[in-house]
N, C-alpha and C. Protein backbone atom coordinates (compact mmCIF):
# COMPACT_ATOMS: atom_id res chain seq x y z
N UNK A 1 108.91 100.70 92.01
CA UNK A 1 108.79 102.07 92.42
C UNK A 1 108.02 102.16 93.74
N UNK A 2 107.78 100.89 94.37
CA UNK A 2 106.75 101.65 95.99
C UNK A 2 108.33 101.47 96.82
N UNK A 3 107.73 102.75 97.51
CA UNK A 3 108.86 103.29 98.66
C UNK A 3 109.67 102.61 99.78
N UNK A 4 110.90 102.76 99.69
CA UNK A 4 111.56 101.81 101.21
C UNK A 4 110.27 101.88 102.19
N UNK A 5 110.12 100.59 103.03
CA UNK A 5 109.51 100.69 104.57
C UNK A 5 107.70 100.87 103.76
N UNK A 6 107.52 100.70 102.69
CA UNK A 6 106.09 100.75 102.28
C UNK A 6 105.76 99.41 101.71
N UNK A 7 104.88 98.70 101.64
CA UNK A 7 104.56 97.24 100.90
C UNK A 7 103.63 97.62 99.86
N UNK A 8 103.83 96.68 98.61
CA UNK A 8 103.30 97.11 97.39
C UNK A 8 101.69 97.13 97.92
N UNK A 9 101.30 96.31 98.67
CA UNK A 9 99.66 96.59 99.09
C UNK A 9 98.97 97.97 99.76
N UNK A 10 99.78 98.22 100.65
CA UNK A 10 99.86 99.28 101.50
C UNK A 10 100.09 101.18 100.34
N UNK A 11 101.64 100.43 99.04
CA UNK A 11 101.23 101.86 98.52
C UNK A 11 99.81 101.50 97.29
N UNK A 12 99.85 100.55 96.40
CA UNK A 12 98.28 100.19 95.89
C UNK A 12 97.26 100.50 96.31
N UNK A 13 97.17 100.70 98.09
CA UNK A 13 95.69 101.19 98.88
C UNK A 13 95.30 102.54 98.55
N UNK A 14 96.77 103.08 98.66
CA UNK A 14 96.99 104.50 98.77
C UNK A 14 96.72 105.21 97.50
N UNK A 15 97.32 104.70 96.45
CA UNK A 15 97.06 105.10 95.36
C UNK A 15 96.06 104.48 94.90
N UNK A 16 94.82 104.59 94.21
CA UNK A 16 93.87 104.12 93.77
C UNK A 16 93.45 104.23 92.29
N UNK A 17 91.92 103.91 91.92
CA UNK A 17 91.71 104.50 91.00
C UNK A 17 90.87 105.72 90.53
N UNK A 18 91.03 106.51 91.68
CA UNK A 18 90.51 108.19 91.32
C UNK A 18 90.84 108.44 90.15
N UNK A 19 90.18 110.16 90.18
CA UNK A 19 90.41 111.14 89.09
C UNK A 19 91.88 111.68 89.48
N UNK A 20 92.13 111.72 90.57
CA UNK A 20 93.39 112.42 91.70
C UNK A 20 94.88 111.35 90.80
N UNK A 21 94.45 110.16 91.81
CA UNK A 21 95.69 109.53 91.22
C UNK A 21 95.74 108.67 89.68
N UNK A 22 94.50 109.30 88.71
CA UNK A 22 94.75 108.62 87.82
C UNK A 22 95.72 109.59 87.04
N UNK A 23 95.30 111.37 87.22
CA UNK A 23 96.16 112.18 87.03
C UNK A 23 97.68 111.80 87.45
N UNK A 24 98.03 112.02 88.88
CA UNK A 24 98.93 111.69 89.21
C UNK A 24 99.70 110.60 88.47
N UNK A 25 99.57 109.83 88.60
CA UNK A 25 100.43 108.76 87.62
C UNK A 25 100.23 109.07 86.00
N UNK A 26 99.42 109.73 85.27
CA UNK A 26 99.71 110.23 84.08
C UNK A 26 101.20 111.60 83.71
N UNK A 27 100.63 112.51 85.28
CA UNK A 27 101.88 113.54 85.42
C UNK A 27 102.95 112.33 85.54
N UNK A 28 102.97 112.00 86.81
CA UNK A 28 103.97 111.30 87.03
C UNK A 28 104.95 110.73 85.94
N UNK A 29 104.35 109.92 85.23
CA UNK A 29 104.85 109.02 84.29
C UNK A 29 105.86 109.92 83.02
N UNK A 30 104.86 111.34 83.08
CA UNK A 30 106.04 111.84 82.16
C UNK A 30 106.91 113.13 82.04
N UNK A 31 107.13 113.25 83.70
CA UNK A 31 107.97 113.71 84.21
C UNK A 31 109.06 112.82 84.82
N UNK A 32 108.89 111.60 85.19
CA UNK A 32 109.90 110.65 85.99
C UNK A 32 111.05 110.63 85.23
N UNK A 33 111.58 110.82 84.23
CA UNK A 33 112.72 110.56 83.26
C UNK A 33 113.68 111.74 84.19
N UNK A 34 113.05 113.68 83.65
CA UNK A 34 113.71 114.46 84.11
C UNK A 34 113.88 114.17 85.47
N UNK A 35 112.79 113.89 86.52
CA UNK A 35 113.07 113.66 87.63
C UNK A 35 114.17 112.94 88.17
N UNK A 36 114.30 112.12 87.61
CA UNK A 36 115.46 111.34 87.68
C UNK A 36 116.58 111.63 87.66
N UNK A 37 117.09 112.28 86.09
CA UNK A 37 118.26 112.98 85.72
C UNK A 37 118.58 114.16 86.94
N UNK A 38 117.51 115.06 87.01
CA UNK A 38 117.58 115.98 88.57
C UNK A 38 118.34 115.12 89.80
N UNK A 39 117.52 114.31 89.90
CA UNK A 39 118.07 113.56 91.60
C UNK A 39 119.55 112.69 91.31
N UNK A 40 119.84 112.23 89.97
CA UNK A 40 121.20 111.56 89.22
C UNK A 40 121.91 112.58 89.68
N UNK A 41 121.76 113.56 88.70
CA UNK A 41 122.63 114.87 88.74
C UNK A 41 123.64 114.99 89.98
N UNK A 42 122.72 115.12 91.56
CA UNK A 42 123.03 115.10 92.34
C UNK A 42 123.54 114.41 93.32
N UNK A 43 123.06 113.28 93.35
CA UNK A 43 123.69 112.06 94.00
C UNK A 43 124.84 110.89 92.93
N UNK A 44 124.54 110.89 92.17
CA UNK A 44 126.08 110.85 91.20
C UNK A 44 126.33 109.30 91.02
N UNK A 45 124.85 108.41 91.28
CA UNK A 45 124.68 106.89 91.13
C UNK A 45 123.73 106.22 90.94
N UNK A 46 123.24 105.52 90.50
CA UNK A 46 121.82 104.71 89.85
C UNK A 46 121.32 104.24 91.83
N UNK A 47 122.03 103.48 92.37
CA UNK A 47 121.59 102.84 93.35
C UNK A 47 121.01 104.26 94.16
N UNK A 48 121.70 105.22 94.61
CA UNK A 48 121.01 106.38 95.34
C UNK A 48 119.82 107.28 94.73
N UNK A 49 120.23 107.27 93.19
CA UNK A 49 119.05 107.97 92.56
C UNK A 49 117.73 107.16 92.45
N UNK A 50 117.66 105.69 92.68
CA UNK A 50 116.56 105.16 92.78
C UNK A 50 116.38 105.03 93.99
N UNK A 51 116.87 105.13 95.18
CA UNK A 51 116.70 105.40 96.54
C UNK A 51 115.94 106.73 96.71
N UNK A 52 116.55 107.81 96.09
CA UNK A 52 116.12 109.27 96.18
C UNK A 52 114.43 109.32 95.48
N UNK A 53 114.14 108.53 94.42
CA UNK A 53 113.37 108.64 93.34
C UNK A 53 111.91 108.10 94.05
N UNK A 54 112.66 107.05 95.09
CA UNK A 54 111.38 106.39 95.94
C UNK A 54 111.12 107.54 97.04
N UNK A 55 111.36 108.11 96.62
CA UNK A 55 111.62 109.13 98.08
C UNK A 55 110.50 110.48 97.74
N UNK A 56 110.87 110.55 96.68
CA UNK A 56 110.52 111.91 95.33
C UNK A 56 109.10 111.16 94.93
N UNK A 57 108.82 110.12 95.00
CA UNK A 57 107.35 109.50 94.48
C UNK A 57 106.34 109.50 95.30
N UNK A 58 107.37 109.36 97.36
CA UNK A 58 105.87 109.83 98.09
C UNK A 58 105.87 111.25 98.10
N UNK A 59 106.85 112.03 98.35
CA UNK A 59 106.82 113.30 98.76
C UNK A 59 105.66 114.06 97.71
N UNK A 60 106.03 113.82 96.09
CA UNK A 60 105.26 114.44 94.89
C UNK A 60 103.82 114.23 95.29
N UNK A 61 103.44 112.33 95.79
CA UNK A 61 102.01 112.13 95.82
C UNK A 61 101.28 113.07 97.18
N UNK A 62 101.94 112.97 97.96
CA UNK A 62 101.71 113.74 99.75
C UNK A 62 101.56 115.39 99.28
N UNK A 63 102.08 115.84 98.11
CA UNK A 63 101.98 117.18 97.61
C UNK A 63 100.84 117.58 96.16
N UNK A 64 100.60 116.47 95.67
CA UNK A 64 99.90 116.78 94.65
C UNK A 64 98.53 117.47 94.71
N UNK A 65 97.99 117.51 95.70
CA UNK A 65 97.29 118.45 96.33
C UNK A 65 97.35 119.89 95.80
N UNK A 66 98.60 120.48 96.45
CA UNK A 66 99.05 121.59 96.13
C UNK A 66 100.03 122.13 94.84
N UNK A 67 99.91 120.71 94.17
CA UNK A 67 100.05 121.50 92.78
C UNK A 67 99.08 121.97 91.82
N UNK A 68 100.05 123.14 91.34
CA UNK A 68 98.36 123.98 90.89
C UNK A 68 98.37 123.25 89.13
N UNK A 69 97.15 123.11 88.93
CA UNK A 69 97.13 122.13 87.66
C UNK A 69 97.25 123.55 86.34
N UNK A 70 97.51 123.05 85.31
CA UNK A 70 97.78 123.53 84.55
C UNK A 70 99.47 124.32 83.88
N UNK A 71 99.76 124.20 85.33
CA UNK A 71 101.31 124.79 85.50
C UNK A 71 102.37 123.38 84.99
N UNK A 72 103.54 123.52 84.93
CA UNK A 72 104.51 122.56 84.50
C UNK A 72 105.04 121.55 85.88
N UNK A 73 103.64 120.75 85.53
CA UNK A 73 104.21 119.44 86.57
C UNK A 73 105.89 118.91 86.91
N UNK A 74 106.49 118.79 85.33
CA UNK A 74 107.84 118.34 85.01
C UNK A 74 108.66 119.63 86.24
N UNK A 75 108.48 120.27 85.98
CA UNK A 75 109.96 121.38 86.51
C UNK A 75 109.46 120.97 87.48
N UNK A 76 108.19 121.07 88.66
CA UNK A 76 107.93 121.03 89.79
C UNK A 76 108.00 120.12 90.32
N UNK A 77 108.25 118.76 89.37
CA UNK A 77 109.01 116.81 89.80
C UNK A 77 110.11 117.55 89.95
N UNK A 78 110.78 117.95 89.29
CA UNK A 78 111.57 118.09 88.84
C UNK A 78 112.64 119.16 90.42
N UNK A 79 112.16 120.09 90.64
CA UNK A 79 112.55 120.78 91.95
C UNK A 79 112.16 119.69 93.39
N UNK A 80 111.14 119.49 93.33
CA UNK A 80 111.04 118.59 94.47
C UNK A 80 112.28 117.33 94.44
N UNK A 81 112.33 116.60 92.95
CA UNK A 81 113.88 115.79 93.06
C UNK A 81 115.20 116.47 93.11
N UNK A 82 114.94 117.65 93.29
CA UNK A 82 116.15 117.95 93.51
C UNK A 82 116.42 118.29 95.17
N UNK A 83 115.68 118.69 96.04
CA UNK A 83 115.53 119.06 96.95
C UNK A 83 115.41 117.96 97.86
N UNK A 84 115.00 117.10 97.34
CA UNK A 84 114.87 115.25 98.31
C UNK A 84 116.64 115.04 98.02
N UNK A 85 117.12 114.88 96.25
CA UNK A 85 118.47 114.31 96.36
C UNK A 85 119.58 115.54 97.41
N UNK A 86 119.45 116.49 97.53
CA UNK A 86 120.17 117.38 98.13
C UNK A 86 120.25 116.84 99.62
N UNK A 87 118.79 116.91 100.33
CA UNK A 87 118.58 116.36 101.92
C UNK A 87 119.26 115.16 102.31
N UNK A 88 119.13 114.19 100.80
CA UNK A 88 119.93 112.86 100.59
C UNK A 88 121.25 113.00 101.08
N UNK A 89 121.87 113.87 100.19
CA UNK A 89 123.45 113.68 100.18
C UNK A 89 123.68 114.19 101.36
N UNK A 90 123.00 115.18 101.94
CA UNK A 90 123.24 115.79 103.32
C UNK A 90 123.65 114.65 104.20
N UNK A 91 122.68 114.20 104.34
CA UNK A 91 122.59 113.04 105.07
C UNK A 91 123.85 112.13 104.80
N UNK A 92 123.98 111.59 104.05
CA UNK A 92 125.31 110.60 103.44
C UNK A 92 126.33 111.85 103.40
N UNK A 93 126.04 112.72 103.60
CA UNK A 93 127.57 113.78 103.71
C UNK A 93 128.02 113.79 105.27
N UNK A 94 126.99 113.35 106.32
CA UNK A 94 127.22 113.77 107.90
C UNK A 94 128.30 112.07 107.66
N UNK A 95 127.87 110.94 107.18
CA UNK A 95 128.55 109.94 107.22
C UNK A 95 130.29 110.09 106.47
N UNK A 96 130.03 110.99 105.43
CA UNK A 96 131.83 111.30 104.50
C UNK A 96 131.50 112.56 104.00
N UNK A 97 132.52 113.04 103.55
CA UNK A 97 133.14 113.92 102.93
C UNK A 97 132.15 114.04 101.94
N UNK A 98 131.57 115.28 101.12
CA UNK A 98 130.40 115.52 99.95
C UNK A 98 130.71 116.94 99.24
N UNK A 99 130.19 116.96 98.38
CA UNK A 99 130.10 118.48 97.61
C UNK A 99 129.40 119.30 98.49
N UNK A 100 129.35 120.55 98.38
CA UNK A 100 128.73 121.92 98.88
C UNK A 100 127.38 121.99 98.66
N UNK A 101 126.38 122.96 99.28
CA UNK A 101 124.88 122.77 98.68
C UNK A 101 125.54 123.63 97.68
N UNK A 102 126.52 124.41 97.46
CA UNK A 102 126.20 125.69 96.54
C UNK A 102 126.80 125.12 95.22
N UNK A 103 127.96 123.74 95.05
CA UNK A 103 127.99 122.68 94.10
C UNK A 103 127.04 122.10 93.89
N UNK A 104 126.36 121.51 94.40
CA UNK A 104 125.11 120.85 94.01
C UNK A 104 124.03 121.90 93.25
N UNK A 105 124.43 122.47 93.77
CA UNK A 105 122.79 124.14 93.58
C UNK A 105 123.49 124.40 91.54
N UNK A 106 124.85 124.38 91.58
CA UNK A 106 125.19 124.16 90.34
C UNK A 106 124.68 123.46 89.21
N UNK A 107 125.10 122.47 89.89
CA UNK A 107 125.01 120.89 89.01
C UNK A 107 123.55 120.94 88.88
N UNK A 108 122.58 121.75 89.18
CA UNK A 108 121.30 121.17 88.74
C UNK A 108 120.69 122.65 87.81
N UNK A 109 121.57 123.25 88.55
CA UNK A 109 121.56 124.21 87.50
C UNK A 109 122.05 124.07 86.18
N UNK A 110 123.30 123.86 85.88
CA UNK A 110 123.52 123.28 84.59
C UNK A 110 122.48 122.13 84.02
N UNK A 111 122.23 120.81 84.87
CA UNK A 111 121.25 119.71 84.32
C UNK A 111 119.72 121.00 83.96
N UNK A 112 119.10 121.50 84.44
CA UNK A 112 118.06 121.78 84.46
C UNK A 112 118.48 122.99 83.03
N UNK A 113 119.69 123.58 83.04
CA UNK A 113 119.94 124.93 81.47
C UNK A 113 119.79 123.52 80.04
N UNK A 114 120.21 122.85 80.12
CA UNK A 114 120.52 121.74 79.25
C UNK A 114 119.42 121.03 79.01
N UNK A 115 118.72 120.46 79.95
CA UNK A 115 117.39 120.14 79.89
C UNK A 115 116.30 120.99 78.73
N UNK A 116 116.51 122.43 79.53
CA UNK A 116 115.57 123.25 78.71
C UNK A 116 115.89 123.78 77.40
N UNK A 117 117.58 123.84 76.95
CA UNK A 117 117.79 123.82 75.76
C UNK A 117 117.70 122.76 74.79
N UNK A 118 117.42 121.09 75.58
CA UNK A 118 117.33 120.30 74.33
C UNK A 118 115.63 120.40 74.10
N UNK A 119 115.24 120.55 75.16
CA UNK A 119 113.86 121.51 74.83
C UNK A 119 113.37 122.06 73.39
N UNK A 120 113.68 123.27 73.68
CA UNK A 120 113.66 124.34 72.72
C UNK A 120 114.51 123.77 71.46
N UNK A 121 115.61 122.78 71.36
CA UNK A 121 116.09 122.34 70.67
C UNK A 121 114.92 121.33 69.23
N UNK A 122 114.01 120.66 70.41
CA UNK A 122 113.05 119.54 70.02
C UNK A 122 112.25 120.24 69.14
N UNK A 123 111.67 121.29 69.72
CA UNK A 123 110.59 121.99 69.34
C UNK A 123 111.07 122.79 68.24
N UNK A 124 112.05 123.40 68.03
CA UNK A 124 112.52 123.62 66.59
C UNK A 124 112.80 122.76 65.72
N UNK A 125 112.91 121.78 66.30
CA UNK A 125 113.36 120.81 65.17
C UNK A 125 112.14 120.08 64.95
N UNK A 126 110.73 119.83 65.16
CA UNK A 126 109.84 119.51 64.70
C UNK A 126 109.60 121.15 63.74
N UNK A 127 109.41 122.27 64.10
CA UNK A 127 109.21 122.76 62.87
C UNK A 127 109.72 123.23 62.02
N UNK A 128 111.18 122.72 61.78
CA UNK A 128 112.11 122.38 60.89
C UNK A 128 111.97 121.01 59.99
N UNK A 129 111.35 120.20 60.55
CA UNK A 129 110.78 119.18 59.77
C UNK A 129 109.18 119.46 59.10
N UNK A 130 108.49 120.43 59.64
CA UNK A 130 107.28 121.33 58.99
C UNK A 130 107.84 121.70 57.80
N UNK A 131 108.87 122.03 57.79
CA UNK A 131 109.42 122.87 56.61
C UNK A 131 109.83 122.19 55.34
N UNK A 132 109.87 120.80 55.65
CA UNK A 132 110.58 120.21 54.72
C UNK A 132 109.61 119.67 53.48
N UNK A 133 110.09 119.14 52.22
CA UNK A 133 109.36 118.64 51.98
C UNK A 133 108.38 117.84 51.73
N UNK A 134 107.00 117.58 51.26
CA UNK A 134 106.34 116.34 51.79
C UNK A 134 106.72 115.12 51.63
N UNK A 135 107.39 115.12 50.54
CA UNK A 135 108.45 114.04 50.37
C UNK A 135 109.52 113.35 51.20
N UNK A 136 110.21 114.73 51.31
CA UNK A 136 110.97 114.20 52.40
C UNK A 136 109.89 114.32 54.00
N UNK A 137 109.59 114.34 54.09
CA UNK A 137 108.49 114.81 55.34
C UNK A 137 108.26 112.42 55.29
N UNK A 138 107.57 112.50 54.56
CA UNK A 138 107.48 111.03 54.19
C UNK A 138 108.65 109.81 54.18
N UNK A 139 109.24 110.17 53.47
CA UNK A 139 110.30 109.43 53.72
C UNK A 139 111.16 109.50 54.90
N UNK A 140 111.53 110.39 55.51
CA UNK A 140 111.65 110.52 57.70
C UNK A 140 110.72 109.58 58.40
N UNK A 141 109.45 109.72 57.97
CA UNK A 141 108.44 108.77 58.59
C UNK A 141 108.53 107.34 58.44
N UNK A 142 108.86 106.95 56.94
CA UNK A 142 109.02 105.47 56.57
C UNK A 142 109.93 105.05 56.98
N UNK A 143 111.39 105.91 57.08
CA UNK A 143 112.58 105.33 58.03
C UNK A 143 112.54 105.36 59.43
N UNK A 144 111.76 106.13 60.04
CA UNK A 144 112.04 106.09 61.65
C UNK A 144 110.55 105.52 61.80
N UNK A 145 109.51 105.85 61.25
CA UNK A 145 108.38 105.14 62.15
C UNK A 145 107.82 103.81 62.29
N UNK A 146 109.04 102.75 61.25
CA UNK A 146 108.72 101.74 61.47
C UNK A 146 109.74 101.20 62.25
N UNK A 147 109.53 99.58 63.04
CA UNK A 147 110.58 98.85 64.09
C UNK A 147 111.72 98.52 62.95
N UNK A 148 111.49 98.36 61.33
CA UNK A 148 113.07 97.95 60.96
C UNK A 148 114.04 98.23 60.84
N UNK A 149 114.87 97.36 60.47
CA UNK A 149 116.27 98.23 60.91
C UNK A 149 116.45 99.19 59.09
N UNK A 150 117.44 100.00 58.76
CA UNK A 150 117.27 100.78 57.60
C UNK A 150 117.72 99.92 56.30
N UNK A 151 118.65 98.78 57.02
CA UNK A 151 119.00 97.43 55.93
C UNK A 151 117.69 96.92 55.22
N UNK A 152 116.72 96.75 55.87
CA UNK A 152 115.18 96.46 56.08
C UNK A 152 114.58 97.08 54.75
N UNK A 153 114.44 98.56 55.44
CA UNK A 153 113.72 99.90 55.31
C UNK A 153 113.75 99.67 53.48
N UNK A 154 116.19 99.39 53.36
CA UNK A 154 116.18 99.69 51.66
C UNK A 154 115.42 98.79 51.20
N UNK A 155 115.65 97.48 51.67
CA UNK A 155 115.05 96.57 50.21
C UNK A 155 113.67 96.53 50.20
N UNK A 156 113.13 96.64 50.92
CA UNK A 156 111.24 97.23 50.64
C UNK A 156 111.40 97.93 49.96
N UNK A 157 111.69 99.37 49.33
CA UNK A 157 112.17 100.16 48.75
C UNK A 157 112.94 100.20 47.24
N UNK A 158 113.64 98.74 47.45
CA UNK A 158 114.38 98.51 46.37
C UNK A 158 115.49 99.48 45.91
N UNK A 159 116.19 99.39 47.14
CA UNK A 159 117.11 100.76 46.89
C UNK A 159 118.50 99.92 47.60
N UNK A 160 119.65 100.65 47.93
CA UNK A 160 120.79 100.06 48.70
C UNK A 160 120.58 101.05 49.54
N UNK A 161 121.23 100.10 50.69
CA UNK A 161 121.55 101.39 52.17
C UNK A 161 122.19 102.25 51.48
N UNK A 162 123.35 102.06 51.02
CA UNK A 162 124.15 103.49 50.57
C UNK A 162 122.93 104.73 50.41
N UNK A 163 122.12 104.78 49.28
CA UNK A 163 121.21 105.50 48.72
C UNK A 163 120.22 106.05 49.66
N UNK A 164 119.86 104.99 50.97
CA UNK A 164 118.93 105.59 51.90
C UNK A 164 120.01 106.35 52.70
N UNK A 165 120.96 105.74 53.40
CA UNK A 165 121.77 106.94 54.27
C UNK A 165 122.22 108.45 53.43
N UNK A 166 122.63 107.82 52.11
CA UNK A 166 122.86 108.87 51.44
C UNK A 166 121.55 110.16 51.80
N UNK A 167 120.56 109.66 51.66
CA UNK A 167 119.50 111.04 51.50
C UNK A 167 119.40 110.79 53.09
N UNK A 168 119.04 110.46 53.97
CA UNK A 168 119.08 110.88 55.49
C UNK A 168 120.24 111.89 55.73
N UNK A 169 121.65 111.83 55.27
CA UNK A 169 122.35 112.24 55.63
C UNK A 169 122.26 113.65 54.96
N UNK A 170 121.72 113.85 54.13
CA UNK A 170 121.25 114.98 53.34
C UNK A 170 120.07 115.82 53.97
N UNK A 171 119.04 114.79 54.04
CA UNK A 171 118.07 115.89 55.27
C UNK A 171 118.46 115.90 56.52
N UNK A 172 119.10 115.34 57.05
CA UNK A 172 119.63 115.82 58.85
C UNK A 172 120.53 116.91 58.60
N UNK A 173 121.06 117.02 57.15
CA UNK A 173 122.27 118.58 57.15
C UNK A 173 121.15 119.47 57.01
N UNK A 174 119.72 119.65 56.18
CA UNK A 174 119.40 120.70 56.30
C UNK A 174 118.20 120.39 57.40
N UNK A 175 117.84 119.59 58.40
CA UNK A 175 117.51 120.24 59.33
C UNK A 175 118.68 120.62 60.60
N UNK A 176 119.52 120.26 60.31
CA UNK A 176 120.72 120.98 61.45
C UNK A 176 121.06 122.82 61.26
N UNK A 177 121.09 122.79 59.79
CA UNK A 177 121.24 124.17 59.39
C UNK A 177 119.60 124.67 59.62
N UNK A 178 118.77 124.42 59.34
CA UNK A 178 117.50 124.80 59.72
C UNK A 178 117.36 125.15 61.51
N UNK A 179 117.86 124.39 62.20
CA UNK A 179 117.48 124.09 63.62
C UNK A 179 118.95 125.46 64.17
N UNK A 180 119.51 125.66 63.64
CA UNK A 180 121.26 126.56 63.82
C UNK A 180 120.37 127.64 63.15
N UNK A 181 120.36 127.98 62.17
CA UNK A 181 119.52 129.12 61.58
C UNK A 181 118.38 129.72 62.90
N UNK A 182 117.78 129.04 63.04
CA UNK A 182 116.24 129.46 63.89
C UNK A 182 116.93 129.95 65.45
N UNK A 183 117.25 129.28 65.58
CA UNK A 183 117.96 129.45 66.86
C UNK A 183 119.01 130.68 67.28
N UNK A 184 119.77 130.72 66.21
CA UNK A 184 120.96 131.91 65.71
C UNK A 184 119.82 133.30 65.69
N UNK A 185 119.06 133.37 64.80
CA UNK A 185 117.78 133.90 64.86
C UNK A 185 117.22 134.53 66.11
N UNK A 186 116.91 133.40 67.03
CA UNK A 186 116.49 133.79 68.18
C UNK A 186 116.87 134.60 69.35
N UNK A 187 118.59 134.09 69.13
CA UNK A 187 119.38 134.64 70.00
C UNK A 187 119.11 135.98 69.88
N UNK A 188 119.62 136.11 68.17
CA UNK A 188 119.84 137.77 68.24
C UNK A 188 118.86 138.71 68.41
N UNK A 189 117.70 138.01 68.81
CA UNK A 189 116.32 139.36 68.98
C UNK A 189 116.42 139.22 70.74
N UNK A 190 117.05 138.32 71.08
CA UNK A 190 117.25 138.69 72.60
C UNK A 190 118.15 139.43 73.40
């Protein structure tokens, strides 16, 4: 991740171990995913979006200054990668043929509606799993929070896969109807 035309010593100097950039690379770190998908979105290839991304890592640090803390770091990676991959394609558009800014202005519009609905998606669905029971609340945990695989999971258990998918497949229907319910819900008071 240090920038074309920068040497890993040169960005290491730069970034240090402040309060500034210890933040910074904590924001950083967990916004870079969306950031990414933003600058993907738009340039439409791994090789340019990690071109764009080195691009989006000084611009964010040269700005972090002026972000106001407490506000949503992510959307504001998140606009700045979009606004670097846009200048991008500009650029590689004077060389060929490219989409419109007002296509692009799309496409991140859709990435960024989708984004925020699997959002709101997440967050219902943790308290759709509030809801459940402690039992099952427990048994979600013993299957996903350990590294084995669920072949694993049964015979600790002393059970057959059949019997464990069987009941997973039973609580993912009622948190789907739980997560469709809440949501259905939501709509209609809006």
């Amino acid at each position: 991740m240090v920038p074309h035309g920068t040497s890993y010593r040169q960005f290491n100097a730069e970034i240090g171990d402040s309060p500034r950039e210890t933040g910074f690379l904590r924001d950083l770190s967990s916004a870079y995913r969306e950031a990414y998908a933003s600058a993907f979105a738009i340039v439409g290839n791994r090789a340019d979006a990690d071109d764009v991304m080195q691009e989006v890592c000084i611009v964010l640090w040269q700005k972090y200054e002026d972000f106001e803390q407490g506000t949503d770091f992510r959307k504001w990676a998140c606009s700045i990668a979009f606004h670097v991959a846009r200048a991008y394609v500009r650029r590689q558009r004077r060389r060929s043929s490219g989409l419109s800014d007002l296509a692009l202005a799309r496409i991140e519009q859709i990435r960024t509606g989708g984004a925020e609905l699997f959002d709101l998606r997440r967050e219902v669905l943790r308290e759709c799993v509030g809801k459940l029971s402690a039992r099952d609340q427990q048994f979600l945990q013993d299957c996903y929070g350990s590294s084995q695989s669920q072949a694993a999971f049964a015979r600790s258990q002393k059970k057959s896969v059949e019997t464990i998918y069987t009941r997973l497949k039973r609580i993912r229907h009622k948190l789907i109807t739980c997560v469709n319910r809440t949501l259905g819900k939501e709509g209609e008071s809006d």
